[in-house]
Protein backbone atom coordinates (compact mmCIF):
# COMPACT_ATOMS: atom_id res chain seq x y z
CA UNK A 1 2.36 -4.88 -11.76
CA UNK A 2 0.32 -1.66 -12.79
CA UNK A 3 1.73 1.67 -11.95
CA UNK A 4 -1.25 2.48 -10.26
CA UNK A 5 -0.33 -0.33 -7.66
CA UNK A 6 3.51 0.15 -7.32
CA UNK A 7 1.93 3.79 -6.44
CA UNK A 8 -0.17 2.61 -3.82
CA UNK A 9 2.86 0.46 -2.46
CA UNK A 10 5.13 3.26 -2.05
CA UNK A 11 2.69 5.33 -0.52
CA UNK A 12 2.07 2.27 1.70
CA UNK A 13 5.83 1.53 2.03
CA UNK A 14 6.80 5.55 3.23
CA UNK A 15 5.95 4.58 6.84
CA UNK A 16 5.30 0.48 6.74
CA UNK A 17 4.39 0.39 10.43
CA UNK A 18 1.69 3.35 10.36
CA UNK A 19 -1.66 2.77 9.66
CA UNK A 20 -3.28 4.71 7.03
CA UNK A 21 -6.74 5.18 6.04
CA UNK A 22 -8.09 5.22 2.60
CA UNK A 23 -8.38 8.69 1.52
CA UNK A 24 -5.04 9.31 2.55
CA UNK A 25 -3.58 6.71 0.72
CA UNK A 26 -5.61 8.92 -2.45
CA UNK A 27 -3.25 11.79 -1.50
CA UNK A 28 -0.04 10.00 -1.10
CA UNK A 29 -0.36 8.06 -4.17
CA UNK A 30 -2.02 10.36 -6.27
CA UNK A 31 -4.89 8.21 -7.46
CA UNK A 32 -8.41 8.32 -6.98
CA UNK A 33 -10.41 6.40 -4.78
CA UNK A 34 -12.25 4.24 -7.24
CA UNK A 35 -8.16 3.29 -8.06
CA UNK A 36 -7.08 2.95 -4.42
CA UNK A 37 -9.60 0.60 -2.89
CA UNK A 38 -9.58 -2.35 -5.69
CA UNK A 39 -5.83 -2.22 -4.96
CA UNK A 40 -6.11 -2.57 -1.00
CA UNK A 41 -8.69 -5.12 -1.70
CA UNK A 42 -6.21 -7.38 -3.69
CA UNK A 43 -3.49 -7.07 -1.66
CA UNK A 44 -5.51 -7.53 0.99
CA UNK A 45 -6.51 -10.93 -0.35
CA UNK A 46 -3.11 -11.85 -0.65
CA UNK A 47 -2.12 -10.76 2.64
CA UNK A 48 0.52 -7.77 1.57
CA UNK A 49 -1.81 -5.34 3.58
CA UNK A 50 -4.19 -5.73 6.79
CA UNK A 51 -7.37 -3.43 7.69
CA UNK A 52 -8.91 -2.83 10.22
CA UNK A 53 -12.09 -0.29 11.08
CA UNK A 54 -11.90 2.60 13.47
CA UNK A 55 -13.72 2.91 16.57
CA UNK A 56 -17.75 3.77 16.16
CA UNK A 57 -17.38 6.54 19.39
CA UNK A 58 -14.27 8.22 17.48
CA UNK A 59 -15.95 9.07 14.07
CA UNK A 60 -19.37 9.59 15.97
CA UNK A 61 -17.63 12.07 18.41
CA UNK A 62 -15.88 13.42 14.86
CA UNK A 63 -18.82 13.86 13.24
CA UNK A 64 -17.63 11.92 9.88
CA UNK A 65 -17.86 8.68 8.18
CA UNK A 66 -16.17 5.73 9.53
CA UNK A 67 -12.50 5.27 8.91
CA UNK A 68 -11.20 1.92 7.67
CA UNK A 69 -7.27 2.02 8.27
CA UNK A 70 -4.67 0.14 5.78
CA UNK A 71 -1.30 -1.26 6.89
CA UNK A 72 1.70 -3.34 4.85
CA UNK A 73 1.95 -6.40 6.48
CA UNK A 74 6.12 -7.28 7.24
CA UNK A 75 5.58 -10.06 4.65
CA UNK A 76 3.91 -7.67 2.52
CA UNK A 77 6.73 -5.14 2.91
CA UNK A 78 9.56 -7.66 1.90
CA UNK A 79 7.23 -8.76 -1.25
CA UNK A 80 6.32 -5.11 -2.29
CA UNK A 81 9.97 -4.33 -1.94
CA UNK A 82 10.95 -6.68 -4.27
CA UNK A 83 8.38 -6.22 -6.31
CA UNK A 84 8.94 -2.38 -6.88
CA UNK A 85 12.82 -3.64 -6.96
CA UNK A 86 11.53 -5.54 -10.42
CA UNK A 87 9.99 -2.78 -11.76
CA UNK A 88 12.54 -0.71 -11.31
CA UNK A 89 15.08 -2.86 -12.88
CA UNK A 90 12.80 -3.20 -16.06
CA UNK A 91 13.04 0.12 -16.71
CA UNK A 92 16.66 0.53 -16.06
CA UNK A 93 15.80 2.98 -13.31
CA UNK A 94 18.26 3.57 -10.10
CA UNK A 95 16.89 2.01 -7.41
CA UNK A 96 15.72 3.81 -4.33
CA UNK A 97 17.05 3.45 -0.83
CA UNK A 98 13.53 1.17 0.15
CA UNK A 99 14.66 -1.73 -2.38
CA UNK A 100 18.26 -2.86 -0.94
CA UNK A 101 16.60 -6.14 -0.73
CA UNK A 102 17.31 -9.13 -3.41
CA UNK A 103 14.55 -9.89 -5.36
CA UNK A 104 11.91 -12.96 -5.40
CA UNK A 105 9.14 -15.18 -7.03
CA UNK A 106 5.36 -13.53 -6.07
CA UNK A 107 4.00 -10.68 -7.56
CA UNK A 108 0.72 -9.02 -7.23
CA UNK A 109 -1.19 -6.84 -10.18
């Protein structure tokens, strides 16, 4: 798994129920958007993460481009935990407080 993705998944991971949209995932991970949305779209495909757009009348009424909002799926949570767990653990780092769960097959890149 790239760091650029285990980024994205603890940005993702701060708040697992909250939905997030794009550009702020930029700022939380630290990664630029031509980075952050081939991630989403991957883990996307393999169902770690769910989208969906905003309302038309909100960004109309806002005057700004349309929002599409990111959130970790509970699967994806429990796979993204043990993923990061992994990574961790391969580079003999402590492990944070998210990653108190045992590891498992399935990984994402």
């Amino acid at each position: 798994m790239t760091l650029q993705t285990q980024l994205v998944l603890r940005a993702l991971l701060e708040d697992p129920a909250k939905e997030r949209y794009g550009l702020e995932l930029c700022e939380l991970a630290g990664l630029p958007s031509g980075t952050i949305y081939p991630i989403l779209a991957r883990l996307e495909q393999v169902g770690w993460v769910d989208s969906t757009w905003e309302d038309p009348a909100v960004h109309e009424e806002a005057g700004r481009p349309r929002r599409r909002f990111y959130r970790i799926t509970e699967d994806g949570a429990e796979h993204a935990r043990d993923a990061l767990a992994r990574a961790y653990r391969s580079r003999k780092l402590p492990l944070p407080g998210w990653a108190a769960r045992p590891a498992t097959d399935g990984g994402v890149s």
